[in-house]
PDB file of N, CA and C in Angstrom:
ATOM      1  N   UNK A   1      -1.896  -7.041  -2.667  1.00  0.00           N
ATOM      2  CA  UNK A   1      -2.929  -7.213  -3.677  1.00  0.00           C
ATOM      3  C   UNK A   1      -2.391  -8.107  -4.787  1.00  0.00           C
ATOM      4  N   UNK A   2      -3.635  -8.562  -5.448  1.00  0.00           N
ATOM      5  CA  UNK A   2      -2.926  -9.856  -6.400  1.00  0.00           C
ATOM      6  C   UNK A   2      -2.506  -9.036  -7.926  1.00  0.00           C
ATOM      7  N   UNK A   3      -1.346  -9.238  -8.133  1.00  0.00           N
ATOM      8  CA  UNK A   3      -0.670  -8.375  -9.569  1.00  0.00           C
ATOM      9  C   UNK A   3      -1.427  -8.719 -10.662  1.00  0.00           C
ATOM     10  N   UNK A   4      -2.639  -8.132 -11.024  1.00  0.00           N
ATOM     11  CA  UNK A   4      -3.384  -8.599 -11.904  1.00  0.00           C
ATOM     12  C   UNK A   4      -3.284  -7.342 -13.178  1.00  0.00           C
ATOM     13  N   UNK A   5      -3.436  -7.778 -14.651  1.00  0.00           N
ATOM     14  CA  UNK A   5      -2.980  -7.264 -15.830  1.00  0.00           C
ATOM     15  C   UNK A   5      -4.425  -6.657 -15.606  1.00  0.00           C
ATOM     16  N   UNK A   6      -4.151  -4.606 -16.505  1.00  0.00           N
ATOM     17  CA  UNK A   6      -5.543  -4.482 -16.791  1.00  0.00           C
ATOM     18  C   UNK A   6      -6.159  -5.279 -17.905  1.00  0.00           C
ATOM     19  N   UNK A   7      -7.712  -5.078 -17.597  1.00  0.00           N
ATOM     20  CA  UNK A   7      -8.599  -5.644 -18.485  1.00  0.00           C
ATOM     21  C   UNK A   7      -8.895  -7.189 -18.033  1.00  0.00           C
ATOM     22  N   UNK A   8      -8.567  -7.971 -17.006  1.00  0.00           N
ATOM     23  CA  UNK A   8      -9.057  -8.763 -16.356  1.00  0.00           C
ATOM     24  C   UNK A   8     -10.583  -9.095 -15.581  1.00  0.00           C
ATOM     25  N   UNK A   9     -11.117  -9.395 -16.242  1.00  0.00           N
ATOM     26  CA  UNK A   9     -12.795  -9.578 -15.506  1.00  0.00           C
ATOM     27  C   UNK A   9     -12.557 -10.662 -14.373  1.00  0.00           C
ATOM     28  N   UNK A  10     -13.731  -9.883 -13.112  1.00  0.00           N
ATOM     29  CA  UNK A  10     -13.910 -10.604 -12.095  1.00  0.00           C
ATOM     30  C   UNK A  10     -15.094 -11.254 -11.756  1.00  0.00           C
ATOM     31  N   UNK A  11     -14.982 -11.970 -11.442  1.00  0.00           N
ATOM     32  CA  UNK A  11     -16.122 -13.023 -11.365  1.00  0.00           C
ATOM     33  C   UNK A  11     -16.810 -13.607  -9.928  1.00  0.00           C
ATOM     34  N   UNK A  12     -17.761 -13.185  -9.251  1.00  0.00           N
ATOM     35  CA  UNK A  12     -18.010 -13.736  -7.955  1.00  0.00           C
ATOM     36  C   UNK A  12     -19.134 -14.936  -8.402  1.00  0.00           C
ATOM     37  N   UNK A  13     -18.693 -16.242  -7.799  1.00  0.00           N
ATOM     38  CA  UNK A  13     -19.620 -17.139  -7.621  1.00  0.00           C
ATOM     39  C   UNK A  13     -20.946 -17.390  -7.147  1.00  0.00           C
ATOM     40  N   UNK A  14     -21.852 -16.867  -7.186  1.00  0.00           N
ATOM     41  CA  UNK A  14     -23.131 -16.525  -6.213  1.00  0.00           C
ATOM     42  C   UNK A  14     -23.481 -17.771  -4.895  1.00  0.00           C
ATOM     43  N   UNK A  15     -23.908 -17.589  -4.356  1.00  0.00           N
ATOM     44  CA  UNK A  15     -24.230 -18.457  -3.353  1.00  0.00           C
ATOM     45  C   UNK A  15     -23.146 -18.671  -2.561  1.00  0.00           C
ATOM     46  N   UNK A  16     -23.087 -20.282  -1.675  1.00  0.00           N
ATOM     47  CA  UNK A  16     -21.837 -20.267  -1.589  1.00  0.00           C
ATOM     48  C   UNK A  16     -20.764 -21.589  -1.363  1.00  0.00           C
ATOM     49  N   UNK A  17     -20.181 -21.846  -1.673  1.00  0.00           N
ATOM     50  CA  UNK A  17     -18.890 -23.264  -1.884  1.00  0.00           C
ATOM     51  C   UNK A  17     -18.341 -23.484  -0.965  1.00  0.00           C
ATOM     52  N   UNK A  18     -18.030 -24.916  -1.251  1.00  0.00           N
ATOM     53  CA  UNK A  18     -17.412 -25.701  -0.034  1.00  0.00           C
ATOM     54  C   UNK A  18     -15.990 -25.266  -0.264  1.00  0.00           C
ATOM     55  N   UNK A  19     -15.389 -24.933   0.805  1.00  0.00           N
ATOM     56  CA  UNK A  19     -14.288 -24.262   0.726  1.00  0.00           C
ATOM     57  C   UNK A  19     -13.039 -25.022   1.610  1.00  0.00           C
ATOM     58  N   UNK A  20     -13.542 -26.486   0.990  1.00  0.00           N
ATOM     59  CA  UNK A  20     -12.355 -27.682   1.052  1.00  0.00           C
ATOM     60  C   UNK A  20     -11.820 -28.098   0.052  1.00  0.00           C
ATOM     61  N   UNK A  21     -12.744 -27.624  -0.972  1.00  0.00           N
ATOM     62  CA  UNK A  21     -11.937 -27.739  -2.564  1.00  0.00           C
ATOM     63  C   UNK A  21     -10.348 -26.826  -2.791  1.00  0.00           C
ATOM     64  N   UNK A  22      -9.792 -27.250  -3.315  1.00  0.00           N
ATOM     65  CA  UNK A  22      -8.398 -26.629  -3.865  1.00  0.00           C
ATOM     66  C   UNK A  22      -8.183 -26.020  -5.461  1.00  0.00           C
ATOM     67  N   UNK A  23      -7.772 -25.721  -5.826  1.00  0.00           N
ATOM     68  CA  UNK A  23      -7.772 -24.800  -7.387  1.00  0.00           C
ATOM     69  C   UNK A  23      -8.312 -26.042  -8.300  1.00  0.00           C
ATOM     70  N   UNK A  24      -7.957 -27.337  -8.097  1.00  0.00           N
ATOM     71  CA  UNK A  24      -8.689 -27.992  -9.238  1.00  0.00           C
ATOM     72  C   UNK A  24      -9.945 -28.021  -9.143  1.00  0.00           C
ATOM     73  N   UNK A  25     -10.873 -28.160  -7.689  1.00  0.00           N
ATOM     74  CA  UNK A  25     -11.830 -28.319  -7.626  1.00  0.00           C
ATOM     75  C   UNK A  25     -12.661 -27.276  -7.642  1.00  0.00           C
ATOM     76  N   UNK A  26     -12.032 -26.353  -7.411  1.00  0.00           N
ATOM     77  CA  UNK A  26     -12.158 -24.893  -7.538  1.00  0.00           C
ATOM     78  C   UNK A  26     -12.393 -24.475  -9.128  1.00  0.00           C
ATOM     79  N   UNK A  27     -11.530 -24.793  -9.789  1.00  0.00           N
ATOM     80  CA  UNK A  27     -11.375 -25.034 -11.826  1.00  0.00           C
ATOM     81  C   UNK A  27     -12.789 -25.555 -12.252  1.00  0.00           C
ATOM     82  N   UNK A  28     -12.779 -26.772 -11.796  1.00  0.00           N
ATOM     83  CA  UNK A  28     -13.948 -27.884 -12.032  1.00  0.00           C
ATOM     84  C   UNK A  28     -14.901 -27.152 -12.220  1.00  0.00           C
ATOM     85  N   UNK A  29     -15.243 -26.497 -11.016  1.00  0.00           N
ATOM     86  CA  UNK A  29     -16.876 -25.955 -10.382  1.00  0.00           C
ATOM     87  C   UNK A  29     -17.253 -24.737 -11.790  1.00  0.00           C
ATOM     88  N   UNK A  30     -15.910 -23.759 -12.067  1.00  0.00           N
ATOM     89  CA  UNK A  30     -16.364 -22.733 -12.652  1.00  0.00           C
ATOM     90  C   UNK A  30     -16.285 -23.453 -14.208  1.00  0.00           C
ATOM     91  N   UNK A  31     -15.708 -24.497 -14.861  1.00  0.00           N
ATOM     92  CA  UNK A  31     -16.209 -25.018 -15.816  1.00  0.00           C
ATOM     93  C   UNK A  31     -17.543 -25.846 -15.963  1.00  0.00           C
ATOM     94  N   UNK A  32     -17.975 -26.455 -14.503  1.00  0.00           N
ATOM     95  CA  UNK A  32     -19.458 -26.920 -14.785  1.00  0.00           C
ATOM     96  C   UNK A  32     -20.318 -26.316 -14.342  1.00  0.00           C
ATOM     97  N   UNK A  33     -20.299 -25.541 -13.454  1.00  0.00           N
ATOM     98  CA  UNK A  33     -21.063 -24.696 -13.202  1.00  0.00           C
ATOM     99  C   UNK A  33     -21.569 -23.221 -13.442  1.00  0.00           C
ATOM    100  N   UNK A  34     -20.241 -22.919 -13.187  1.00  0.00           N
ATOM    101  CA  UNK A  34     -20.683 -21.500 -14.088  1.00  0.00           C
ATOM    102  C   UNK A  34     -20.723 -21.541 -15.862  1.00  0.00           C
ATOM    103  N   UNK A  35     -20.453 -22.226 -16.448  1.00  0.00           N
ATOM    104  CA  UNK A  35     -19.863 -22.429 -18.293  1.00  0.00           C
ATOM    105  C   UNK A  35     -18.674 -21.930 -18.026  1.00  0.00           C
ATOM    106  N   UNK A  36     -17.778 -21.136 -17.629  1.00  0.00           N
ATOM    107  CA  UNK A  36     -16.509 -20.413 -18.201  1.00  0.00           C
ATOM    108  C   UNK A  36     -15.213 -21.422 -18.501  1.00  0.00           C
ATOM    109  N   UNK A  37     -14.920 -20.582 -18.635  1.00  0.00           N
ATOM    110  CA  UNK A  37     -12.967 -21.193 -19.020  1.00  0.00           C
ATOM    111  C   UNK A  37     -12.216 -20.964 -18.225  1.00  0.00           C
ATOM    112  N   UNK A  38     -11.596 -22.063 -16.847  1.00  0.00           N
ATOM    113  CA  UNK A  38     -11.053 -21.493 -16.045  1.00  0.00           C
ATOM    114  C   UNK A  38      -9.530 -21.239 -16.518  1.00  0.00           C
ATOM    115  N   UNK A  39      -9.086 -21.341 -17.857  1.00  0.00           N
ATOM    116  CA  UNK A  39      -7.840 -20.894 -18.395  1.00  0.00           C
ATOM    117  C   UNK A  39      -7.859 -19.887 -19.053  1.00  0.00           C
ATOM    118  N   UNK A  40      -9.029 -18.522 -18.935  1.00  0.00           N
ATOM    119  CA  UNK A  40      -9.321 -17.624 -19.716  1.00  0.00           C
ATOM    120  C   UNK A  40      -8.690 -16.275 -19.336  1.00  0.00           C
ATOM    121  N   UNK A  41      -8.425 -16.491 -18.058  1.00  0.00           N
ATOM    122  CA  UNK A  41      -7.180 -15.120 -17.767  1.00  0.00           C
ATOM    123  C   UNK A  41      -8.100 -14.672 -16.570  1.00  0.00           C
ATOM    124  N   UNK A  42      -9.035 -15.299 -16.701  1.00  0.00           N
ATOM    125  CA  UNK A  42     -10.553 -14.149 -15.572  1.00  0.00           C
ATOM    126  C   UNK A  42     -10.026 -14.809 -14.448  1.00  0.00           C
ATOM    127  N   UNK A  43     -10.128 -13.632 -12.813  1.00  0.00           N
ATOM    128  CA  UNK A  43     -10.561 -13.820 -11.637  1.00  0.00           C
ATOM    129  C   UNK A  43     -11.946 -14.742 -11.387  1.00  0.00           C
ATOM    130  N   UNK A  44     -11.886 -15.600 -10.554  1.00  0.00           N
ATOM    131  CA  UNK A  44     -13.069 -16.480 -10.180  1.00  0.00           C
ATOM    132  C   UNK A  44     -13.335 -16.334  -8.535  1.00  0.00           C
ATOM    133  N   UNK A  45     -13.932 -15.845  -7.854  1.00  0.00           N
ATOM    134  CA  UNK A  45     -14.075 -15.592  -6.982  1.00  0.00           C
ATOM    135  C   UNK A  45     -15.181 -16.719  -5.296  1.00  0.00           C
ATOM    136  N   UNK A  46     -14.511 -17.137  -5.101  1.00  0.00           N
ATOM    137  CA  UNK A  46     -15.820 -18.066  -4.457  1.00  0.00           C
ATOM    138  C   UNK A  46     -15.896 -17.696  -2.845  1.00  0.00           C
ATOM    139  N   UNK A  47     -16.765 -17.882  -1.939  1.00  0.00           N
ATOM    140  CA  UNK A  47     -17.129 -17.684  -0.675  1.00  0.00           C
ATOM    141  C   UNK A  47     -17.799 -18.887   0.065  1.00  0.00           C
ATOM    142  N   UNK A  48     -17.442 -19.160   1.381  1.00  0.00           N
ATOM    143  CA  UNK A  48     -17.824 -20.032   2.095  1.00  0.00           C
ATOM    144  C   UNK A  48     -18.595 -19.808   2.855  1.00  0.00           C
ATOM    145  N   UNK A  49     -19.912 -20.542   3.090  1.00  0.00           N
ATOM    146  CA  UNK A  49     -20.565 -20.759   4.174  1.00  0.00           C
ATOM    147  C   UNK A  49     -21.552 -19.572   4.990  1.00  0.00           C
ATOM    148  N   UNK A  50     -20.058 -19.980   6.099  1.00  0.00           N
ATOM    149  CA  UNK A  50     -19.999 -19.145   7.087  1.00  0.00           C
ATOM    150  C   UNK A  50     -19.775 -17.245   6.930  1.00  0.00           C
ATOM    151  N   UNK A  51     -19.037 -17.039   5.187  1.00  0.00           N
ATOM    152  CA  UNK A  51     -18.976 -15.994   4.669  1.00  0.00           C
ATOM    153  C   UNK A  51     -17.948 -15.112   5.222  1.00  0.00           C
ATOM    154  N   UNK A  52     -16.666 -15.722   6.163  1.00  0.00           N
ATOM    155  CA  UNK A  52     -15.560 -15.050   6.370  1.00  0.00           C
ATOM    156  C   UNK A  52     -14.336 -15.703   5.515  1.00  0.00           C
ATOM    157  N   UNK A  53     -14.573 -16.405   4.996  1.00  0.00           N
ATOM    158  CA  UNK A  53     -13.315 -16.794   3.978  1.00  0.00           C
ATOM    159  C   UNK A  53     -13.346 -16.563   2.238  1.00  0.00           C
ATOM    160  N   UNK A  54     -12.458 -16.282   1.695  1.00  0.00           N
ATOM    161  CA  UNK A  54     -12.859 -16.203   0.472  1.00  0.00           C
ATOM    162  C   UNK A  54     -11.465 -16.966  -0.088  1.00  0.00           C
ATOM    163  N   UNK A  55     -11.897 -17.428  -1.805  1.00  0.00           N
ATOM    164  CA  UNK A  55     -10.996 -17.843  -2.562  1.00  0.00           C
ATOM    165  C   UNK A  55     -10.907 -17.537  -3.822  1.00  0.00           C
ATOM    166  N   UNK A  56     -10.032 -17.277  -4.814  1.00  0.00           N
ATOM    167  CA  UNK A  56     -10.110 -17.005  -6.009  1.00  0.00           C
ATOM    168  C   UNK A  56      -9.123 -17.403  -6.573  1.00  0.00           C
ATOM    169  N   UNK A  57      -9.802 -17.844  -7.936  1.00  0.00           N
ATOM    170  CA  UNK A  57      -8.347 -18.682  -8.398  1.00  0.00           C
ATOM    171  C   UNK A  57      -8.385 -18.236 -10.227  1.00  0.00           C
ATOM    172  N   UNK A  58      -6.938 -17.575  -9.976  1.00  0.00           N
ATOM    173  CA  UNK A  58      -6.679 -17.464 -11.816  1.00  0.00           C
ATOM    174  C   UNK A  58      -5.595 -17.959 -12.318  1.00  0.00           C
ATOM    175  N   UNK A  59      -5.673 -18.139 -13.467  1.00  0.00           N
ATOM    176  CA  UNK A  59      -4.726 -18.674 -14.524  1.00  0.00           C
ATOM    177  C   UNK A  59      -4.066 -17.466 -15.267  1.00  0.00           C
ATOM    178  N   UNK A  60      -2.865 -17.417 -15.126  1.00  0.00           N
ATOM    179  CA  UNK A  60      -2.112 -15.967 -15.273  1.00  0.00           C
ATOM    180  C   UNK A  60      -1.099 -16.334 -17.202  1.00  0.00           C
ATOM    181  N   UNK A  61      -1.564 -17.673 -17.451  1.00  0.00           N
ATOM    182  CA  UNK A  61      -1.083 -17.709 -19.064  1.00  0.00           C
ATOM    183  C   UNK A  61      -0.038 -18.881 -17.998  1.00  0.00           C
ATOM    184  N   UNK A  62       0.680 -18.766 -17.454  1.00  0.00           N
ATOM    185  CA  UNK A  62       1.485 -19.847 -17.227  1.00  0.00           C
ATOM    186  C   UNK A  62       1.362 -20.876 -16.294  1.00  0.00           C
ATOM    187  N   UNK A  63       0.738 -20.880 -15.423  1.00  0.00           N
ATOM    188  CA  UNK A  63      -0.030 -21.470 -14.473  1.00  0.00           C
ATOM    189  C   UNK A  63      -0.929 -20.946 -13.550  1.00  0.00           C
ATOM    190  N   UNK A  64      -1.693 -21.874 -12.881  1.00  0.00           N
ATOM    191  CA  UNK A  64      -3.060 -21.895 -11.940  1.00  0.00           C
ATOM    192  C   UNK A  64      -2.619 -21.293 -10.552  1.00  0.00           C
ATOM    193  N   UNK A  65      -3.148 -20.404  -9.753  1.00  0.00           N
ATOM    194  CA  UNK A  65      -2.977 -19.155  -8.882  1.00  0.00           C
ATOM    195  C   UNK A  65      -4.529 -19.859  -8.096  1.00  0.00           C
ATOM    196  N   UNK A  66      -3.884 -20.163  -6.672  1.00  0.00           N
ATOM    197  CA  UNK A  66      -5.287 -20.232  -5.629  1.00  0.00           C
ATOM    198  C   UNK A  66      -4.836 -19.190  -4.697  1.00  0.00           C
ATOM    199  N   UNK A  67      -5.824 -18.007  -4.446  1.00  0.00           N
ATOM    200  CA  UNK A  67      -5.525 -17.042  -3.447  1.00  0.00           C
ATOM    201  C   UNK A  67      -6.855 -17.178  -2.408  1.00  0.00           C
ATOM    202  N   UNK A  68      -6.793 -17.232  -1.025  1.00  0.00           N
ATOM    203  CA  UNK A  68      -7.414 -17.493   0.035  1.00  0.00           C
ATOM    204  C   UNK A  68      -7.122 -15.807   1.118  1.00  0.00           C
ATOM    205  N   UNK A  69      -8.137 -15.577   1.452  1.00  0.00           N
ATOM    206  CA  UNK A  69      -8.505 -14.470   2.699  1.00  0.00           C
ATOM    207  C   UNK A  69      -9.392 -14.555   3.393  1.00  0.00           C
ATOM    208  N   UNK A  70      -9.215 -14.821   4.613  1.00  0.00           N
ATOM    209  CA  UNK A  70     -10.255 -15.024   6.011  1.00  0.00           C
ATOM    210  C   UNK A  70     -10.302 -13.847   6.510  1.00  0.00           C
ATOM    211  N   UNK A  71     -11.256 -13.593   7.262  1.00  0.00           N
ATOM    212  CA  UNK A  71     -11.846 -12.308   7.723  1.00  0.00           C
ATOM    213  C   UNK A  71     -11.681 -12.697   9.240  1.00  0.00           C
ATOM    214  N   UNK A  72     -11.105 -11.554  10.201  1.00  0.00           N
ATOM    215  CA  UNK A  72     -11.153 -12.361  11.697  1.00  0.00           C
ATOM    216  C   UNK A  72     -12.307 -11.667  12.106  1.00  0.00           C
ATOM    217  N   UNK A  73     -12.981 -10.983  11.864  1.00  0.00           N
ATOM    218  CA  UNK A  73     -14.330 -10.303  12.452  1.00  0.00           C
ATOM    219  C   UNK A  73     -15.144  -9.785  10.801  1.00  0.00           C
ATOM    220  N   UNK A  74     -16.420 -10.302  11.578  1.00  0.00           N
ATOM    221  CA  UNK A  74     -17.290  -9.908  10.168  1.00  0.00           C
ATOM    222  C   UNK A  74     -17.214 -11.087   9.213  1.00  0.00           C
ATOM    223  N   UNK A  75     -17.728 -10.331   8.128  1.00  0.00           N
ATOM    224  CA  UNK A  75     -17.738 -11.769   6.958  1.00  0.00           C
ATOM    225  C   UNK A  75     -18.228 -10.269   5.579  1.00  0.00           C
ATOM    226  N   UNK A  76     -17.550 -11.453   4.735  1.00  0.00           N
ATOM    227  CA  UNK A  76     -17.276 -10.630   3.350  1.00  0.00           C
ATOM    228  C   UNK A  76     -18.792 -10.388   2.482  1.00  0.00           C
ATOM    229  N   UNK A  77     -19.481  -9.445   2.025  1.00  0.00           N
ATOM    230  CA  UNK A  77     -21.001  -8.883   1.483  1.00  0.00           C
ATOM    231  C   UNK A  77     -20.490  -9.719   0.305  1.00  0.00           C
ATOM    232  N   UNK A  78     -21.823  -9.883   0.165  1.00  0.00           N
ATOM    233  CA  UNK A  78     -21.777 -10.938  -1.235  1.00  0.00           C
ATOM    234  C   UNK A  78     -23.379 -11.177  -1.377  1.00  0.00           C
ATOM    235  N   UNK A  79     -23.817 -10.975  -2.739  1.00  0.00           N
ATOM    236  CA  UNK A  79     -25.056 -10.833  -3.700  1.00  0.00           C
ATOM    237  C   UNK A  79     -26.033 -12.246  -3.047  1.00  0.00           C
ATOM    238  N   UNK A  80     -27.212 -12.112  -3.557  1.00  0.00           N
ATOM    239  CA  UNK A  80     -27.990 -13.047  -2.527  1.00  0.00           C
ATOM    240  C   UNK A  80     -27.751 -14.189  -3.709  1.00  0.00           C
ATOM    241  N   UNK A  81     -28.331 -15.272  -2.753  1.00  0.00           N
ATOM    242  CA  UNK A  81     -28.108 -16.311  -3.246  1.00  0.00           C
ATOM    243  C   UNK A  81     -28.911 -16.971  -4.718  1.00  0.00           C
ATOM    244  N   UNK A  82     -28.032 -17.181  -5.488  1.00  0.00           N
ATOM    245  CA  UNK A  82     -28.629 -17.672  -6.911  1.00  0.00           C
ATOM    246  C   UNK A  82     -27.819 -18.225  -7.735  1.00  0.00           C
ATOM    247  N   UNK A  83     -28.120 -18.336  -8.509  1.00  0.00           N
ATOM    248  CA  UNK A  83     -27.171 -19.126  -9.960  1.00  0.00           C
ATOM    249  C   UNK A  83     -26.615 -18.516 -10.682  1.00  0.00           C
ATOM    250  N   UNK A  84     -25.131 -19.032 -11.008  1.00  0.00           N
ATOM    251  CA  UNK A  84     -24.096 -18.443 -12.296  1.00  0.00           C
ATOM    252  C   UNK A  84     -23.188 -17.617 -11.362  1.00  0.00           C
ATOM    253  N   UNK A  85     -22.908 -16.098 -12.311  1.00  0.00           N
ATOM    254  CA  UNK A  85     -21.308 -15.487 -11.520  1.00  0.00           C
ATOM    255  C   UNK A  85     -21.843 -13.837 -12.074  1.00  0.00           C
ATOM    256  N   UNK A  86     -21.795 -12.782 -11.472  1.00  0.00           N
ATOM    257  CA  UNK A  86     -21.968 -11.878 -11.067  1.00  0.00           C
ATOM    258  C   UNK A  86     -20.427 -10.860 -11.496  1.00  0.00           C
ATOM    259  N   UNK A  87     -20.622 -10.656 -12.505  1.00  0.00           N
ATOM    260  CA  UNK A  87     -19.257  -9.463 -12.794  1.00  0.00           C
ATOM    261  C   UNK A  87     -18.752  -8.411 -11.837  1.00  0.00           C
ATOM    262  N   UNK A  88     -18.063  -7.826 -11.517  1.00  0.00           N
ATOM    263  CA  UNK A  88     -17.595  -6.545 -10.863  1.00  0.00           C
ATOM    264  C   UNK A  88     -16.316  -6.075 -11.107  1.00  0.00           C
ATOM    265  N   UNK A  89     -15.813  -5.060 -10.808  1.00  0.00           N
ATOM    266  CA  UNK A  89     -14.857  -4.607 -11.547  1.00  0.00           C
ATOM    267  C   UNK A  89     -13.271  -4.876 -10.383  1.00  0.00           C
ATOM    268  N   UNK A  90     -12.516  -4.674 -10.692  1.00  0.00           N
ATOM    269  CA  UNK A  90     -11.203  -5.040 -10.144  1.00  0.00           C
ATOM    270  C   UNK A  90     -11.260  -4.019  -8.795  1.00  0.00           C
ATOM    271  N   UNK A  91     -12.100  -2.645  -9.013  1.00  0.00           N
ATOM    272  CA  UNK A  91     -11.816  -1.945  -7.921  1.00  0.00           C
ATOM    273  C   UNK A  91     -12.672  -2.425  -6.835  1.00  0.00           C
ATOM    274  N   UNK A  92     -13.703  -2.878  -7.275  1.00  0.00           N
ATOM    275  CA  UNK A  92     -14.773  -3.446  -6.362  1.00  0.00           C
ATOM    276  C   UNK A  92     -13.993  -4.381  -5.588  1.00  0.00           C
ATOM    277  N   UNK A  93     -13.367  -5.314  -6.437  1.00  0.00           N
ATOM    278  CA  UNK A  93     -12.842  -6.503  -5.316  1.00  0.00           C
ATOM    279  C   UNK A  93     -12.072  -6.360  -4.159  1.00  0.00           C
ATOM    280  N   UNK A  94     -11.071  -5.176  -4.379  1.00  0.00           N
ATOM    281  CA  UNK A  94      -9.908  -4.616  -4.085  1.00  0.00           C
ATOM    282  C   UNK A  94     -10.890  -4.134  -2.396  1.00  0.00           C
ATOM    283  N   UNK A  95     -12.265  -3.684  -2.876  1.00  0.00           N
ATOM    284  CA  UNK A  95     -12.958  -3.243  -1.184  1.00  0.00           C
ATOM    285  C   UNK A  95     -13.348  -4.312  -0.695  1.00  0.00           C
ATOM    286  N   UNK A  96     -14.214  -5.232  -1.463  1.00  0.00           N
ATOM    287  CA  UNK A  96     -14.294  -6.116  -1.200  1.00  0.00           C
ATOM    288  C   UNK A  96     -13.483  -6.622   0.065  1.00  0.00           C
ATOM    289  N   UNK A  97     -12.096  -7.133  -0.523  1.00  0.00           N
ATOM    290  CA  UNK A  97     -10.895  -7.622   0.574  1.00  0.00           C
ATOM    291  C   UNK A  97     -10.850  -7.167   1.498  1.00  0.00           C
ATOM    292  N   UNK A  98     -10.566  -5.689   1.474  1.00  0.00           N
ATOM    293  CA  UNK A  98     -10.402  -4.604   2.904  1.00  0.00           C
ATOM    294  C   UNK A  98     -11.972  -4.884   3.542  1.00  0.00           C
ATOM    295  N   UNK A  99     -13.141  -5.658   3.305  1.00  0.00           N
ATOM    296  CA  UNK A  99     -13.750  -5.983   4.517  1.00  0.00           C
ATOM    297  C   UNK A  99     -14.597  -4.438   3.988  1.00  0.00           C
ATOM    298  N   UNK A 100     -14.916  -3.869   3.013  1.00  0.00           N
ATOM    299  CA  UNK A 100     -15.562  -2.724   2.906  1.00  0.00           C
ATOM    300  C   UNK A 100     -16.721  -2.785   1.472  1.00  0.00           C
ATOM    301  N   UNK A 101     -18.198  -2.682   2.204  1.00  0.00           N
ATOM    302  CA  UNK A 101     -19.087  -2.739   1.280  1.00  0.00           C
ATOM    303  C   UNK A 101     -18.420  -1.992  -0.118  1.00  0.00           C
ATOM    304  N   UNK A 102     -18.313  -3.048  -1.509  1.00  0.00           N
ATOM    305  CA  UNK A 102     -18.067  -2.890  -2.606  1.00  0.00           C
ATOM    306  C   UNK A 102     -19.065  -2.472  -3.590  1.00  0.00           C
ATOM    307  N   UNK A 103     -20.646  -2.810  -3.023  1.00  0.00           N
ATOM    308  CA  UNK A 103     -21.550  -2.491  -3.821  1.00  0.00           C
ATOM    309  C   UNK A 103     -22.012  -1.355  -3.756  1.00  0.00           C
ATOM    310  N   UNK A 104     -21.361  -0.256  -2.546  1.00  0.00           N
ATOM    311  CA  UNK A 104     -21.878   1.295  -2.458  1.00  0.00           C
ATOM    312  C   UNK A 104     -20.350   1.506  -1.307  1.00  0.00           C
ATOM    313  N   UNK A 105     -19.458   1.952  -1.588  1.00  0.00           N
ATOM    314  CA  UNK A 105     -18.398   2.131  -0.711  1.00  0.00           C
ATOM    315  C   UNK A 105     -18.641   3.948  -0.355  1.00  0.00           C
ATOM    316  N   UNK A 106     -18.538   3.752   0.601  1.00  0.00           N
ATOM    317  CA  UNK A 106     -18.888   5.222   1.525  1.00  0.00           C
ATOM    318  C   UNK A 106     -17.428   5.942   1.630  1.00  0.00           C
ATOM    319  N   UNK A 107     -17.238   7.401   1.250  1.00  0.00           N
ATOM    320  CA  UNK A 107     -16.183   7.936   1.557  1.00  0.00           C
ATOM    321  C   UNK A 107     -16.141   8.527   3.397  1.00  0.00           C
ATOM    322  N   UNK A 108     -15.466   8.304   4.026  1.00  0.00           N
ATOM    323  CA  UNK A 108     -15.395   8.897   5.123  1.00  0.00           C
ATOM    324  C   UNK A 108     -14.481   9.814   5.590  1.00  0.00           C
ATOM    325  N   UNK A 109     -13.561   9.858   5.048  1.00  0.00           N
ATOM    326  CA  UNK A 109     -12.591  10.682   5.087  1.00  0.00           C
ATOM    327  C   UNK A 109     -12.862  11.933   4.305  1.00  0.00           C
ATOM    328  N   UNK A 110     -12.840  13.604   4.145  1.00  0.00           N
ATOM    329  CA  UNK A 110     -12.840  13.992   2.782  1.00  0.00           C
ATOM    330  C   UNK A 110     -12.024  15.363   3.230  1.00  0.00           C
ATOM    331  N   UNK A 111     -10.435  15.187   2.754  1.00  0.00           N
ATOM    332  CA  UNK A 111      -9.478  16.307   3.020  1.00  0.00           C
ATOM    333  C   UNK A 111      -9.979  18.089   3.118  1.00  0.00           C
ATOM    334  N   UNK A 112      -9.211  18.594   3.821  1.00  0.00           N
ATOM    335  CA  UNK A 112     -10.361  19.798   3.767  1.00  0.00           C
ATOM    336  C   UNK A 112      -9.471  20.780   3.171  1.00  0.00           C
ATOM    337  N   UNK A 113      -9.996  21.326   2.232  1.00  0.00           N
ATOM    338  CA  UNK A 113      -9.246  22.451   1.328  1.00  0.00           C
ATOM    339  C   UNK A 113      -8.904  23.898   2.071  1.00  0.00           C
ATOM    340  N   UNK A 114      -6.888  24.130   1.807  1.00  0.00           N
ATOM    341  CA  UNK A 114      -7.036  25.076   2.435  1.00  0.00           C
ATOM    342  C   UNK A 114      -7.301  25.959   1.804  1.00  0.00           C
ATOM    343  N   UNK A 115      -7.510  27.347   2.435  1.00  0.00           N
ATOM    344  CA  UNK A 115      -7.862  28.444   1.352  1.00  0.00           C
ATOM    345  C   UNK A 115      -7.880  29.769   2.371  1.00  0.00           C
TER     346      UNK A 115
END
């Protein structure tokens, strides 16, 4: 998982990006497109296409961070298609990755108390 400081906001890109861009072009997009500051400390989150790859790129105070995850089966849930960037919280992303609906994550497991 990416060593991220608390209090970091995450940011998913809505729709979805060409995912031949690299962290500058990646930078670019969330300064003209979304308004933000891609030197603001925030996760930026983007998705391709096809919706099995993802990228996110932060600025950690000392330099620019491009992190990439492909999915070999399935493809990553992501908000319907529209304009701007969509907040969620660090734990969300964290299911996100593991390939597990983030917008309602289902417990399946639930230990059974002895007694």
């Amino acid at each position: 998982m990416i060593p991220v400081p608390a209090g970091v906001r995450v940011w998913l890109a809505v729709g979805h990006t060409d995912m031949r861009r690299g962290m500058n072009g990646l930078a670019l997009q969330v300064q003209e497109a979304l308004g933000r500051d891609p030197h603001a400390g925030d996760l930026y989150v983007f998705r391709g296409k096809r919706g099995d790859l993802l990228k996110i790129v932060w600025h950690d105070g000392l330099g620019m961070s491009l992190y990439a995850k492909r999915l070999e089966r399935g493809r990553f849930l992501w908000p319907a298609p529209a304009n701007g960037a969509v907040a969620i919280s660090f734990s969300q992303l964290a299911y996100m990755l593991d390939g597990i609906d983030w917008r309602n994550p289902q417990h399946t497991y639930r230990p059974q108390v002895a007694g």
